[in-house]
Protein backbone atom coordinates (compact mmCIF):
# COMPACT_ATOMS: atom_id res chain seq x y z
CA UNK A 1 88.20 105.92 94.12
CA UNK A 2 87.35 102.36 95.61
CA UNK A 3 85.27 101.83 98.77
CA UNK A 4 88.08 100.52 100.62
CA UNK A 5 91.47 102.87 100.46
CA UNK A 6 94.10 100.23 99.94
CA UNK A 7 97.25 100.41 103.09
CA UNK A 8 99.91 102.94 101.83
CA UNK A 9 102.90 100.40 103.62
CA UNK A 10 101.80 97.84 100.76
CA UNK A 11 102.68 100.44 97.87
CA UNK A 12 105.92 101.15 99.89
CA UNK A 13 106.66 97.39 100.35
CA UNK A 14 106.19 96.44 96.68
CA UNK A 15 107.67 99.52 95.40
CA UNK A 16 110.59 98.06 97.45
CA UNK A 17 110.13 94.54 95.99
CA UNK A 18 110.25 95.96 92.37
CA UNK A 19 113.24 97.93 93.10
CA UNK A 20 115.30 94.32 92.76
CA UNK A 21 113.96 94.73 89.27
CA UNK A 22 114.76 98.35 88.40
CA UNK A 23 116.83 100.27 90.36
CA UNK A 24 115.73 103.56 88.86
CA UNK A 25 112.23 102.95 90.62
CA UNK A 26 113.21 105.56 93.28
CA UNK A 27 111.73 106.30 96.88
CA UNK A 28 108.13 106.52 97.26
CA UNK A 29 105.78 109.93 96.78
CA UNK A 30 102.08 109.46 96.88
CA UNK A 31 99.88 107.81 94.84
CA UNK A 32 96.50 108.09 93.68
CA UNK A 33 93.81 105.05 92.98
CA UNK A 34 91.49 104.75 90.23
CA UNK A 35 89.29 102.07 88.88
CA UNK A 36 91.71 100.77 86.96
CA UNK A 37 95.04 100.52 88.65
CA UNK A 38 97.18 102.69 91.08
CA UNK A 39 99.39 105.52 89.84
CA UNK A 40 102.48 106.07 92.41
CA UNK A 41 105.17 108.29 91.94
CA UNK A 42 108.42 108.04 93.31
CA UNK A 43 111.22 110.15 93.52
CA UNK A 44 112.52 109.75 89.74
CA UNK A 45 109.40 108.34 87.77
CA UNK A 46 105.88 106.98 88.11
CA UNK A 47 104.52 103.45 87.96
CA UNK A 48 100.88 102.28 87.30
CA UNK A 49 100.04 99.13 89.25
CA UNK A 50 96.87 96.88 88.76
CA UNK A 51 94.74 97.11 92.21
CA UNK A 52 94.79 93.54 92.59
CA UNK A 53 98.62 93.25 92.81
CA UNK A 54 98.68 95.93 95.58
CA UNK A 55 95.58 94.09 97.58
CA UNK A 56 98.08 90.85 97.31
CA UNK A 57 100.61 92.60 98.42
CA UNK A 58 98.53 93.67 101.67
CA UNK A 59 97.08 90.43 101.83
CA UNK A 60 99.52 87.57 100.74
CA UNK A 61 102.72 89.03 99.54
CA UNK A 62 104.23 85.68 98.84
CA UNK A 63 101.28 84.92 96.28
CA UNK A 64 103.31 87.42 93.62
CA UNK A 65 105.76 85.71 91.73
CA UNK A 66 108.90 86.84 90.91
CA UNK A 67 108.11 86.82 87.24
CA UNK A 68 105.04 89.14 87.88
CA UNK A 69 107.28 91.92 89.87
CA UNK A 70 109.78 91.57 87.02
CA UNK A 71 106.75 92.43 84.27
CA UNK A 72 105.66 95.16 87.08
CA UNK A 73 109.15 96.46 87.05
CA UNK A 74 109.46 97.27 83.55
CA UNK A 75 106.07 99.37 83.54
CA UNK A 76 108.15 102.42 85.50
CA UNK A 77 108.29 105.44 83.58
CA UNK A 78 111.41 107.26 84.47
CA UNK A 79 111.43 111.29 84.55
């Protein structure tokens, strides 16, 4: 797990953000981080997102374009 545990609000808010995309993404869960990305699963499905797009979501939400939370989107995995 990284040094700093990133906010769990940010997940929420960009979970939120993606839902424009998919509308099967679902209510948040938990999530776990790794090296390589954050796993969070909602309440139908799961979505791995990169750590940097969850730090810009903490730290400059308007810095994600809508193309990259469309791409996002389209990673969810429903159950």
């Amino acid at each position: 797990m990284p040094k700093s545990p990133l906010p769990t609000y940010a997940i929420v808010e960009l979970l939120i953000r993606l839902s424009q995309y998919n509308h099967l993404i679902g209510n948040y869960k938990n999530h776990s981080v790794f090296d390589t990305g954050v796993v969070v699963k909602t309440s139908s499905g799961s979505v791995k997102l990169p750590l940097g797009i969850v730090q810009r979501q903490f730290e400059n939400p308007g810095s994600i374009s809508d193309s990259e939370l469309a791409t996002l989107a389209l990673l969810f995995k429903h159950t």
